[in-house]
N, C-alpha and C. Protein backbone atom coordinates (compact mmCIF):
# COMPACT_ATOMS: atom_id res chain seq x y z
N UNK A 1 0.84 -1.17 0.00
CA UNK A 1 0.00 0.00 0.00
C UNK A 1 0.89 1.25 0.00
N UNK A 2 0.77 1.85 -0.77
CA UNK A 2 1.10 2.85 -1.13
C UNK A 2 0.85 4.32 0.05
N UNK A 3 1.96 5.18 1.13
CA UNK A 3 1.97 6.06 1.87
C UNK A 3 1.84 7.21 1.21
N UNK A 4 0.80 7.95 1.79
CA UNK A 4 0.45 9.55 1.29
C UNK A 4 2.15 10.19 1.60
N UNK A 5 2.27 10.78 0.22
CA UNK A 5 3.27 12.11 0.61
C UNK A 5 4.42 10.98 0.07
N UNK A 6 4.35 9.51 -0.19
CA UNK A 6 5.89 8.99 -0.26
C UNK A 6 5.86 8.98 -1.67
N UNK A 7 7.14 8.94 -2.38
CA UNK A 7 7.21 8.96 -3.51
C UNK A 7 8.29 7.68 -4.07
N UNK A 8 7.79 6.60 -4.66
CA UNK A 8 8.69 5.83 -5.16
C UNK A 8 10.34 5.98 -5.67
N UNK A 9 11.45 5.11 -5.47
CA UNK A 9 12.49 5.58 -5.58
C UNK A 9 12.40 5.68 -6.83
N UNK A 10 11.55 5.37 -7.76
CA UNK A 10 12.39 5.90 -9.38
C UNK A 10 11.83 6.91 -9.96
N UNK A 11 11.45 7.57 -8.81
CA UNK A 11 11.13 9.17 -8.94
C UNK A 11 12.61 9.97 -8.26
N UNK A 12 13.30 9.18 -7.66
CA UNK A 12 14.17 10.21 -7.44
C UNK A 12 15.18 10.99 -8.61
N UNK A 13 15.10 12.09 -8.43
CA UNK A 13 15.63 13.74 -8.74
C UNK A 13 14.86 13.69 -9.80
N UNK A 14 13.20 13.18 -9.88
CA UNK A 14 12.18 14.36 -10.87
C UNK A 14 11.15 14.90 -9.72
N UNK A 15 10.85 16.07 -10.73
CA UNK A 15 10.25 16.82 -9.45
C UNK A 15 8.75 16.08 -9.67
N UNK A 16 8.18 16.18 -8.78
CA UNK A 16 6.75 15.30 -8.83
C UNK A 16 6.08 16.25 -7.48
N UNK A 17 5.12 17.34 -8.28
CA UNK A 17 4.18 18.21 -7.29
C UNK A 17 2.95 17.49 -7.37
N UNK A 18 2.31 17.66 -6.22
CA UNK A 18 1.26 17.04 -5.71
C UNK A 18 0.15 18.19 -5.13
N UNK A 19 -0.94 18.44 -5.65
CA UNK A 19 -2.02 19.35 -4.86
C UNK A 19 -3.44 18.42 -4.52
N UNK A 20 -4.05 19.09 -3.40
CA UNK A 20 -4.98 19.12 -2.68
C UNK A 20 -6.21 19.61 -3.43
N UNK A 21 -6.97 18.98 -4.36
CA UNK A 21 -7.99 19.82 -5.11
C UNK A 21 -9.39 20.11 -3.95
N UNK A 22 -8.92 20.70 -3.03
CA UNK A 22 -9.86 21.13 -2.21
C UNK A 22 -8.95 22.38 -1.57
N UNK A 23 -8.02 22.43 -1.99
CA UNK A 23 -8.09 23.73 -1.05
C UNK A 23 -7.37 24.42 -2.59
N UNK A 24 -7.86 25.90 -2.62
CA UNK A 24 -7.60 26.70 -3.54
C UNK A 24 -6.75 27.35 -3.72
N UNK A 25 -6.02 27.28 -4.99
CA UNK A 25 -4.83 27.57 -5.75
C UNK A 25 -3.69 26.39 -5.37
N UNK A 26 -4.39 25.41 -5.19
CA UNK A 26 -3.54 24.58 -4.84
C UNK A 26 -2.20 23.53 -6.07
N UNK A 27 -4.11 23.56 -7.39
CA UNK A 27 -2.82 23.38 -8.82
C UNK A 27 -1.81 24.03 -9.03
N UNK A 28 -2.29 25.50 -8.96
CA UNK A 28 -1.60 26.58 -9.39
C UNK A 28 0.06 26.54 -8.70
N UNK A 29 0.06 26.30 -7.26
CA UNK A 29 1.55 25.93 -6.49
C UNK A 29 2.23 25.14 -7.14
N UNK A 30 1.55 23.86 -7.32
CA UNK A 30 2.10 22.76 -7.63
C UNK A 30 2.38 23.13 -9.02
N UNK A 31 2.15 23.39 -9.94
CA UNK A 31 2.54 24.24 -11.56
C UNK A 31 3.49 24.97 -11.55
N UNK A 32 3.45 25.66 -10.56
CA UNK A 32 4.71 26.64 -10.65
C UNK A 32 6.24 25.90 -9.88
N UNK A 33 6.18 24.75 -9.34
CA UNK A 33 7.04 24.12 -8.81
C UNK A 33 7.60 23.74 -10.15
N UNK A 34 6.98 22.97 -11.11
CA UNK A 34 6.85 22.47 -12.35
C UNK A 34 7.85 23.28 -13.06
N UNK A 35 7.65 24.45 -12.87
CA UNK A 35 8.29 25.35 -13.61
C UNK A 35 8.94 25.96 -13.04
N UNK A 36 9.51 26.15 -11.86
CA UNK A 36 10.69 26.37 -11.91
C UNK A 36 11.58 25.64 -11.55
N UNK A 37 11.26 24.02 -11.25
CA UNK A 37 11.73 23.01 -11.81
C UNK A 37 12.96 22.87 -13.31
N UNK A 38 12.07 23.53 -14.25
CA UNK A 38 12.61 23.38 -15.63
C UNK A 38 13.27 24.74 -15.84
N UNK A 39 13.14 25.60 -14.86
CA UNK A 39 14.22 26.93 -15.32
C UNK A 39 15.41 26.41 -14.85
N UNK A 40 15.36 25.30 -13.70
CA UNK A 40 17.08 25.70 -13.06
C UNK A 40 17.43 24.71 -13.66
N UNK A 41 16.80 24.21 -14.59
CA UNK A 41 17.61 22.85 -15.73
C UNK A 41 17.76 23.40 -16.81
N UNK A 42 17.82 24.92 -17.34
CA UNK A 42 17.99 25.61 -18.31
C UNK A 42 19.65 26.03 -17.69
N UNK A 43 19.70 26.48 -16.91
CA UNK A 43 21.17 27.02 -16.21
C UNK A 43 21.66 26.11 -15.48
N UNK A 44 21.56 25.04 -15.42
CA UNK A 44 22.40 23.62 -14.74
C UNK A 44 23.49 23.36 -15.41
N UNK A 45 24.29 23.03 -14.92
CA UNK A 45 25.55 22.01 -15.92
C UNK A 45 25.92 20.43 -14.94
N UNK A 46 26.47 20.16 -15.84
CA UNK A 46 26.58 18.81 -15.07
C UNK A 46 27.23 17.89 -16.51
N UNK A 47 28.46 17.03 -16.61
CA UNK A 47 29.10 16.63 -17.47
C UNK A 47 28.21 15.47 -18.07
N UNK A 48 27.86 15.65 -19.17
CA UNK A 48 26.62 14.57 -19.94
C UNK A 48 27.35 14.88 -21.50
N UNK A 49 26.84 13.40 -22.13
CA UNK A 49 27.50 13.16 -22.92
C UNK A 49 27.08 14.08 -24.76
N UNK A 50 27.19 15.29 -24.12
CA UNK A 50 26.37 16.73 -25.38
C UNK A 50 27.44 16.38 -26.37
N UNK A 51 26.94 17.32 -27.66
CA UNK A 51 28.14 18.28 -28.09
C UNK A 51 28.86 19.33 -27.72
N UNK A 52 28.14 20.13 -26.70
CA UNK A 52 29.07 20.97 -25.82
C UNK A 52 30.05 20.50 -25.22
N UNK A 53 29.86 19.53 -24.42
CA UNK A 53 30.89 18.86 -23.46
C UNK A 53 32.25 18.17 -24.17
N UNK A 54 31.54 17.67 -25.41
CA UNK A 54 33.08 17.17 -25.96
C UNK A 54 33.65 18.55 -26.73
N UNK A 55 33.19 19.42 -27.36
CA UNK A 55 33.91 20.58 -27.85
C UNK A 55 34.36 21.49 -26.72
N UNK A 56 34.11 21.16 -25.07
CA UNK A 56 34.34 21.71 -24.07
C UNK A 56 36.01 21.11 -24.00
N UNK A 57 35.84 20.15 -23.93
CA UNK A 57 37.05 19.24 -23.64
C UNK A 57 38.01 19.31 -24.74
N UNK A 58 37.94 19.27 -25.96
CA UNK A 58 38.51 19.53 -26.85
C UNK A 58 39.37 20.89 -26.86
N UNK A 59 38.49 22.13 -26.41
CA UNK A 59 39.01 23.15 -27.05
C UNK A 59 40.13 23.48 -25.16
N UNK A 60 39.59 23.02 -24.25
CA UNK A 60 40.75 22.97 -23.11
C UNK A 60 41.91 22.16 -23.32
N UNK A 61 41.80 20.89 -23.97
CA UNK A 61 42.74 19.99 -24.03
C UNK A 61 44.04 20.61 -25.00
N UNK A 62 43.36 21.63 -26.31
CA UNK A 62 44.35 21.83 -27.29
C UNK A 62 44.28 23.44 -27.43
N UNK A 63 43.86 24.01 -26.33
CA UNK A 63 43.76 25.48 -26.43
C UNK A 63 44.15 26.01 -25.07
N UNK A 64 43.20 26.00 -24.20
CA UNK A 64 43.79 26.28 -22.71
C UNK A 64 44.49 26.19 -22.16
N UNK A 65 44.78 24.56 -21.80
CA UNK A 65 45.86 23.78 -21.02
C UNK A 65 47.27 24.18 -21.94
N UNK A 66 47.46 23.76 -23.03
CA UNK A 66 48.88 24.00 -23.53
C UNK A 66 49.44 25.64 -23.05
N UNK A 67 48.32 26.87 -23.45
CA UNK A 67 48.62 28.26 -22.98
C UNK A 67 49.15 28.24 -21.67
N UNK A 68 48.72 27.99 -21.32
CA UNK A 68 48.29 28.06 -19.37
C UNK A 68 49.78 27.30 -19.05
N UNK A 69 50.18 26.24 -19.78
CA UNK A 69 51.30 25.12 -19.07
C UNK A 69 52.19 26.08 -19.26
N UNK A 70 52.18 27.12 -20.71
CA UNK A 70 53.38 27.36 -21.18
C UNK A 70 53.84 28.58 -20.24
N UNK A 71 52.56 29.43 -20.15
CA UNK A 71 52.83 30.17 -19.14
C UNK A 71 54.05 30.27 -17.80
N UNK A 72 52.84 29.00 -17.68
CA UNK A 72 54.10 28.80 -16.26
C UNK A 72 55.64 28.07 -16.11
N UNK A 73 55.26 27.46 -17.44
CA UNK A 73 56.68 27.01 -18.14
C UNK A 73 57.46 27.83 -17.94
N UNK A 74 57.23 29.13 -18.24
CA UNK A 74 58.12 30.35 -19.00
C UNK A 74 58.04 31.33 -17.66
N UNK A 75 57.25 30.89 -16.51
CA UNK A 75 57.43 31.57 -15.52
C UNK A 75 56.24 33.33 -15.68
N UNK A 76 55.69 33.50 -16.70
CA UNK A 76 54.94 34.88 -17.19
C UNK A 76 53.63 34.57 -16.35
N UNK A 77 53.17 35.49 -16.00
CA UNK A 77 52.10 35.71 -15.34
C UNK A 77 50.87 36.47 -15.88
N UNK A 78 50.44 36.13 -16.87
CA UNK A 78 49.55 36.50 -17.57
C UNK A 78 47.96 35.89 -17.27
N UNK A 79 46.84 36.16 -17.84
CA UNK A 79 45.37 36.08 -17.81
C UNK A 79 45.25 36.27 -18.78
N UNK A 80 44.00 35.24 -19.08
CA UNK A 80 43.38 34.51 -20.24
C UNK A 80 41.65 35.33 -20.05
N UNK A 81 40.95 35.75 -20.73
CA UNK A 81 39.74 35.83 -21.02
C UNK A 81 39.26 35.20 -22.14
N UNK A 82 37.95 34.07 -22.14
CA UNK A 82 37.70 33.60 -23.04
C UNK A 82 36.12 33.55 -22.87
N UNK A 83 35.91 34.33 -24.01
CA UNK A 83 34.42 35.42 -24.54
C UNK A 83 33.55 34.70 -25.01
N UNK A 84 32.39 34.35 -24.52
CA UNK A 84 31.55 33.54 -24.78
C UNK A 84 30.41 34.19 -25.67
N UNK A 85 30.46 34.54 -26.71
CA UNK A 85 29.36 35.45 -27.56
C UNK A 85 27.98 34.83 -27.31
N UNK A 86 27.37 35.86 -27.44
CA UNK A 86 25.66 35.63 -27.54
C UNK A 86 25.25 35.20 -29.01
N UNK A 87 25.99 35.39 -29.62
CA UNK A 87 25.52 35.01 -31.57
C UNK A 87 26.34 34.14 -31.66
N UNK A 88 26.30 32.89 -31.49
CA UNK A 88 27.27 31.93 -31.75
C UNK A 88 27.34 31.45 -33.54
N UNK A 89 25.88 31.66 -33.89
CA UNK A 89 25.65 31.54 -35.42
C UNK A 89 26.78 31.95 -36.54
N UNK A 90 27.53 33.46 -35.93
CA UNK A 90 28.53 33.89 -36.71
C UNK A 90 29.69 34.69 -35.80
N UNK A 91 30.18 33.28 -35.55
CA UNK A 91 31.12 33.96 -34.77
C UNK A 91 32.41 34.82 -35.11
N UNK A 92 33.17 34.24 -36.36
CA UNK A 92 33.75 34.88 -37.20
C UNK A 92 33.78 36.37 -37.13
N UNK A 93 32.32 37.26 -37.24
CA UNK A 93 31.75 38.19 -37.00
C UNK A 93 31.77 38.94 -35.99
N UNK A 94 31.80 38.31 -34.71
CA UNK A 94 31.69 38.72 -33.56
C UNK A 94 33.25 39.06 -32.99
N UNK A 95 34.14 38.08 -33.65
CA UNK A 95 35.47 38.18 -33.18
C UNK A 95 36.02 39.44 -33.85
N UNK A 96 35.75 39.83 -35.28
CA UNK A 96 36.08 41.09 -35.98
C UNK A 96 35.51 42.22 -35.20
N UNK A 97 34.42 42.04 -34.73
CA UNK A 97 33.53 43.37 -33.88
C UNK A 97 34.64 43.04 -32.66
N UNK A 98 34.48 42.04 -32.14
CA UNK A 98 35.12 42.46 -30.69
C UNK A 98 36.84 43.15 -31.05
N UNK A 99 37.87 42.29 -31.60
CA UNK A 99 38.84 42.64 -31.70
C UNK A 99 38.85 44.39 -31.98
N UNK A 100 37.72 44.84 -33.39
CA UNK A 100 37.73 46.34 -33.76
C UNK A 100 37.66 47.20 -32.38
N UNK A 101 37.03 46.87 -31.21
CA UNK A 101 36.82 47.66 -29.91
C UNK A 101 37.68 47.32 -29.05
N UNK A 102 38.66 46.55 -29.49
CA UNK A 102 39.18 46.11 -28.52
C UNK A 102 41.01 45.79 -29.01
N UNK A 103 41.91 46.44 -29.47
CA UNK A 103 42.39 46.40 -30.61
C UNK A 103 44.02 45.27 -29.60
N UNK A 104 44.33 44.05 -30.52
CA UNK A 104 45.00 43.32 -30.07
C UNK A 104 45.92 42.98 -30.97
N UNK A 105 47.12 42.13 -30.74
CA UNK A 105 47.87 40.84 -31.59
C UNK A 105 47.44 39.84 -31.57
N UNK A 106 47.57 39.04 -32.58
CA UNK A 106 47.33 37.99 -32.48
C UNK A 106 48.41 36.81 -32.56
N UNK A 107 48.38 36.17 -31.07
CA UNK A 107 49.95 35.54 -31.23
C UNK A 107 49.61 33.76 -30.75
N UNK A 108 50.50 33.13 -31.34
CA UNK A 108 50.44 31.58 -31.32
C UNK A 108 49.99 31.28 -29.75
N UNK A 109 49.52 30.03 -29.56
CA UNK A 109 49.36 29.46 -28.44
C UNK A 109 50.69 28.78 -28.36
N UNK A 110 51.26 27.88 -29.20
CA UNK A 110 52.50 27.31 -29.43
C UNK A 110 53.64 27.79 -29.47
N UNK A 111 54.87 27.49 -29.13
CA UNK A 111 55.99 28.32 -29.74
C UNK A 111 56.59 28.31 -30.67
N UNK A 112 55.70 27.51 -31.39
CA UNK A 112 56.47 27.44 -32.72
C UNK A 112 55.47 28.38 -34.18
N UNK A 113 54.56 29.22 -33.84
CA UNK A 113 54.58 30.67 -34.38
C UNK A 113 52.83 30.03 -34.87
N UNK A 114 52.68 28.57 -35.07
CA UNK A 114 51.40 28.04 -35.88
C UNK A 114 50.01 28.25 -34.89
N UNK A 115 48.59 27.90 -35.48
CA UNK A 115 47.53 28.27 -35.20
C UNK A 115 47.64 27.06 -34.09
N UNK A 116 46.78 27.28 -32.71
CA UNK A 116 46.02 28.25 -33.08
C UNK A 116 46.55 29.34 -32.15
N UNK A 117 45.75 30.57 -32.63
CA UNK A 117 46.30 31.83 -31.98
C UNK A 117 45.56 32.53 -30.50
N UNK A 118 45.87 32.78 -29.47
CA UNK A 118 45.29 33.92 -28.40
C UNK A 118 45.63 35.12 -29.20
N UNK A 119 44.63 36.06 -28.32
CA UNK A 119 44.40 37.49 -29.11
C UNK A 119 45.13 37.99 -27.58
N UNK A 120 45.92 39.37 -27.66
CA UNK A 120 46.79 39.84 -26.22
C UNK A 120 46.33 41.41 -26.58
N UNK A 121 45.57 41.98 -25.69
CA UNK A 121 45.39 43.18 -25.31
C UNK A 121 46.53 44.09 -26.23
N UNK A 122 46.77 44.69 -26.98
CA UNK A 122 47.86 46.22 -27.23
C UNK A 122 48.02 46.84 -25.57
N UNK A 123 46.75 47.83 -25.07
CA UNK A 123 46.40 48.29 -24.22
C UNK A 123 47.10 47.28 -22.81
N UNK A 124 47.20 46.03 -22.64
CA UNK A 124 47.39 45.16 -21.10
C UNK A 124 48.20 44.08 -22.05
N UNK A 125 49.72 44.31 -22.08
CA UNK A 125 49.98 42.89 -22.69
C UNK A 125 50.09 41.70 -22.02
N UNK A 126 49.80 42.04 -20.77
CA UNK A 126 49.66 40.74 -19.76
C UNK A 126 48.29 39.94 -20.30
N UNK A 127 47.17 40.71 -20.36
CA UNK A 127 46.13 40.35 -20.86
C UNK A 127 46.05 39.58 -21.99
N UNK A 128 44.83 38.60 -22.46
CA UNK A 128 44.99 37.86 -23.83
C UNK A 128 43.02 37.70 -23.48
N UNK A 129 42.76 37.22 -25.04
CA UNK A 129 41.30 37.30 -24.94
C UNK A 129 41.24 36.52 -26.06
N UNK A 130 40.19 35.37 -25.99
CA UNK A 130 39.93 34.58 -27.04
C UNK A 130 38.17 34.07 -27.38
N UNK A 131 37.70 33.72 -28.49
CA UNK A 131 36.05 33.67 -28.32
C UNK A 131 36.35 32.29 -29.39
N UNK A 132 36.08 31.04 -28.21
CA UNK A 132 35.81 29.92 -28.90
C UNK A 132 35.04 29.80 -30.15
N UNK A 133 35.87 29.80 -31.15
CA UNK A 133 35.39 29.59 -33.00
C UNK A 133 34.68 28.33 -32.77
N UNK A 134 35.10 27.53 -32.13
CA UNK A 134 34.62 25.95 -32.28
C UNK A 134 32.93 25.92 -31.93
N UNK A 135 32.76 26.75 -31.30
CA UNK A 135 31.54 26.98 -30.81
C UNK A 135 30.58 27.23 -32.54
N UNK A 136 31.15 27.25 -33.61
CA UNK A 136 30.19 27.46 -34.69
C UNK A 136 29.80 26.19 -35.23
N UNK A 137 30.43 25.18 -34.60
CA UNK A 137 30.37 23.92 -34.89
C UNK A 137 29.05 23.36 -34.50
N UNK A 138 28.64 23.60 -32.95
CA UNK A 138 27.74 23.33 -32.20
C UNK A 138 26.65 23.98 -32.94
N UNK A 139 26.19 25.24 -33.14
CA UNK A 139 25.50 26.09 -34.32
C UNK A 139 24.88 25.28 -35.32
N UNK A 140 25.95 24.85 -36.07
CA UNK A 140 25.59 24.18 -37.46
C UNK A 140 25.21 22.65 -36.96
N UNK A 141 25.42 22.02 -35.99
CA UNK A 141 24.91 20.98 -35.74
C UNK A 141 23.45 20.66 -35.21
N UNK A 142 23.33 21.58 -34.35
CA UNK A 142 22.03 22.22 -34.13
C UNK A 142 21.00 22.78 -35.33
N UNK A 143 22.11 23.12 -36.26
CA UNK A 143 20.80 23.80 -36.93
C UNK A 143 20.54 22.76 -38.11
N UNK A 144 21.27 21.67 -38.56
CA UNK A 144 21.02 20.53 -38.91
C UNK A 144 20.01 19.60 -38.41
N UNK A 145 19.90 19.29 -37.14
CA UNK A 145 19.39 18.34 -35.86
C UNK A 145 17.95 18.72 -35.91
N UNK A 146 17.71 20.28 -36.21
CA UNK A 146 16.61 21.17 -35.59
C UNK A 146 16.60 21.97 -36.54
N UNK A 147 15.86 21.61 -37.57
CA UNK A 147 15.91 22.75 -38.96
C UNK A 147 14.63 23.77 -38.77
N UNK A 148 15.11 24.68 -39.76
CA UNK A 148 14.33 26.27 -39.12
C UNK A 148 12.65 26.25 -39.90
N UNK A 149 12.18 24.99 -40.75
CA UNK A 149 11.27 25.26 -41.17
C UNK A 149 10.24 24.65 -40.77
N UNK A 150 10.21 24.01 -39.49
CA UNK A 150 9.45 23.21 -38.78
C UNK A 150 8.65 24.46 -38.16
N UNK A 151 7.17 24.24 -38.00
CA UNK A 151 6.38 25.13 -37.28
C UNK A 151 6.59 25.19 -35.73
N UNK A 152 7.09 26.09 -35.08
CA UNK A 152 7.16 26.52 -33.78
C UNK A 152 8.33 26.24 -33.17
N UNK A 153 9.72 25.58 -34.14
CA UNK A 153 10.61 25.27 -33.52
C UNK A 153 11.94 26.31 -33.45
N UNK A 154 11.83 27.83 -33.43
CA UNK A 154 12.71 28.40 -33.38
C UNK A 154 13.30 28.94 -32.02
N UNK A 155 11.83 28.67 -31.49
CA UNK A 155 12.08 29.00 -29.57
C UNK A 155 12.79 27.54 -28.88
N UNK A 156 12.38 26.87 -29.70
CA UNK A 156 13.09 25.26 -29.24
C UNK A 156 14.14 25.16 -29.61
N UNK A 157 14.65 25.67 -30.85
CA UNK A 157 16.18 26.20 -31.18
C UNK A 157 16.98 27.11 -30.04
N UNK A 158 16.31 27.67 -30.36
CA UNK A 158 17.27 28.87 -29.21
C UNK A 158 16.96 28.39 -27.67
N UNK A 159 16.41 27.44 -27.52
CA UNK A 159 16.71 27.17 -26.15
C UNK A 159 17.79 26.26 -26.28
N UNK A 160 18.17 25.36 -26.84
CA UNK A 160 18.53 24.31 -27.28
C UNK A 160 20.23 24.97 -27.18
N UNK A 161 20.06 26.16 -28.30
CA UNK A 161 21.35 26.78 -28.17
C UNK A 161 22.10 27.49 -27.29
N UNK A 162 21.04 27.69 -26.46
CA UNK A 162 21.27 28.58 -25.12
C UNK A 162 21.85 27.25 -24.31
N UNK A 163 21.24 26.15 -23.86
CA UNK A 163 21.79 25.17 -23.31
C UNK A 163 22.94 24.77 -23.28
N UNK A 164 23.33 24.75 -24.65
CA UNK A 164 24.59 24.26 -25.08
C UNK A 164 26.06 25.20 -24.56
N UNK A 165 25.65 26.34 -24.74
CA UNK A 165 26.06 27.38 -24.56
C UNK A 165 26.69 27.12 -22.94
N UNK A 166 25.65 27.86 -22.16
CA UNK A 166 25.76 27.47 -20.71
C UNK A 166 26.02 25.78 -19.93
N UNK A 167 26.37 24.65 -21.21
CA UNK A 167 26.94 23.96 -20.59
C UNK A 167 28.45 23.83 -20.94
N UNK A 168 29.19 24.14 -21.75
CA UNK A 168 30.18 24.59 -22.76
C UNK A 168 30.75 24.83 -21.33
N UNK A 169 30.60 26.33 -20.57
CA UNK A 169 30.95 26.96 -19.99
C UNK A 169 31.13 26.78 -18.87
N UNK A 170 30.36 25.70 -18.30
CA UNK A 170 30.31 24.94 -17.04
C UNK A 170 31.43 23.96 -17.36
N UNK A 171 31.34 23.02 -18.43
CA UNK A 171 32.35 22.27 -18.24
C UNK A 171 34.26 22.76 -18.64
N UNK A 172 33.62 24.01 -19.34
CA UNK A 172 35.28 24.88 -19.01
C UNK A 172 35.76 25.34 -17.33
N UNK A 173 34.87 25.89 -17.11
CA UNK A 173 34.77 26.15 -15.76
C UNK A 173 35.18 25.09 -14.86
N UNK A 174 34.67 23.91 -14.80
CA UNK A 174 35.56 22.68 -14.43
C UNK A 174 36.60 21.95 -14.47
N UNK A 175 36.87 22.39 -15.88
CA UNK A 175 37.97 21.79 -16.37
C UNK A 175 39.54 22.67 -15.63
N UNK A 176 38.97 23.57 -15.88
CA UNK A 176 39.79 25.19 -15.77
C UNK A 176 40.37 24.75 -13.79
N UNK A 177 39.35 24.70 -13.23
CA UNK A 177 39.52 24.31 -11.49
C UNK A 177 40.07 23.23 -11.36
N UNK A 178 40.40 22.19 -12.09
CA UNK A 178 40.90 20.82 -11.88
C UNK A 178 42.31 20.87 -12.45
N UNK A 179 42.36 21.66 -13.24
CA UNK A 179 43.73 22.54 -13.63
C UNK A 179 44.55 23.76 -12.63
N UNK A 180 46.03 23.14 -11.86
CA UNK A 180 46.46 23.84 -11.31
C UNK A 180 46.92 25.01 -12.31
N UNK A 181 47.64 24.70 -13.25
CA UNK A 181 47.91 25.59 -14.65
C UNK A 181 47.05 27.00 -14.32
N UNK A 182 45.77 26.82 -14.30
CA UNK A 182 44.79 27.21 -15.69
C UNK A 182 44.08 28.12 -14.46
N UNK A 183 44.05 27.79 -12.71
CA UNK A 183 42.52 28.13 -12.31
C UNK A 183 43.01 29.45 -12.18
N UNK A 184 44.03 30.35 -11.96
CA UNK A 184 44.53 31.84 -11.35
C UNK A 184 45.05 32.55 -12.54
N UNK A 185 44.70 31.83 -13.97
CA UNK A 185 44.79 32.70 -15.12
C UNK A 185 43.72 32.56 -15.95
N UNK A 186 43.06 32.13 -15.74
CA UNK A 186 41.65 31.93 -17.47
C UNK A 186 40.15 32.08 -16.49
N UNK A 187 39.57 33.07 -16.87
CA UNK A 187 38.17 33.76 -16.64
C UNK A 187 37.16 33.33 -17.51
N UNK A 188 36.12 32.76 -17.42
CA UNK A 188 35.14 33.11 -18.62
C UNK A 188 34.17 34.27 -18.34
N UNK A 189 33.79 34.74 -19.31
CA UNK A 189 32.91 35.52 -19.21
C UNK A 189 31.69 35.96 -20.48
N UNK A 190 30.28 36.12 -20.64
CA UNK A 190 29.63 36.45 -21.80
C UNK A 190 29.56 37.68 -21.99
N UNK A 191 29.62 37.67 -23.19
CA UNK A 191 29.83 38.74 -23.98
C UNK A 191 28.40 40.01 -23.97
């Protein structure tokens, strides 16, 4: 027999609201649990097997970490900013706008002069600033997966992309802290 108020274990971590249809506004509580249930799973991260997460890992493994080692290789004490654009669609675009306001070099991650490149402040040459390109990848995969001529699916797009986005960033963010290298020089931040 089944206990009021208990909830079977293979309900555990979904939310499951329950109202009293006798006392009033009682759906209405339980609905809004519902929902904001599903907002803090819009801004969650948690390492799952996305396309964010492996282009997360990717672009730390052959972008971050090597900067960051060399850094301290070389003893320089520099900071990394890496710009998370809101238009991921054309990022290309976004990097020409940002760099124009923001006027930099563009110098190897490697020491041997080849791509790929950090962008270094003119203005702070301690400073360097970079806006994951790889991120156009995720874009076009998405917009393959989830094509734009389906009726009502452009808000399901852009959530979709927003997700990706904010998990990208979580699992840099992780990666970045598990890295002695990396955690007291590389910031993320959106653009």
């Amino acid at each position: 027999m089944k206990q009021k108020g208990k909830v079977p274990s293979d309900y555990y971590g979904v939310t499951v609201p329950t109202f009293d249809m006798n006392v009033s506004g009682s759906l209405e509580l339980a609905m809004n649990k519902i929902v904001i249930a599903i907002e803090k799973t819009i801004t969650s991260f948690s390492f799952k097997p996305i396309p964010s997460t492996a282009l997360a890992l990717g672009y730390f493994d052959n972008f971050i970490q090597p900067l960051a080692k060399r850094w301290v290789k070389q003893s320089q004490n520099y900071a990394l900013e890496v710009m998370l654009p809101k238009n991921i669609k054309d990022i290309r675009t976004e990097v020409s706008v940002f760099r124009k306001s923001n006027p930099s070099t563009p110098v190897s991650v490697y020491e041997d002069g080849q791509r790929p490149v950090v962008h270094q402040y003119v203005a702070h040459p301690t400073l360097f600033w970079d806006i994951p390109t790889t991120l156009s990848t995720l874009y076009k995969m998405i917009d393959i997966a989830h094509p734009v001529g389906e009726v009502g699916t452009n808000s399901d797009k852009d959530a979709w992309v927003k997700y990706e986005v904010v998990n990208f960033a979580g699992t840099l963010r992780a990666l970045i802290q598990e890295c002695s290298a990396c955690r007291e020089m590389i910031t993320i931040k959106h653009m």
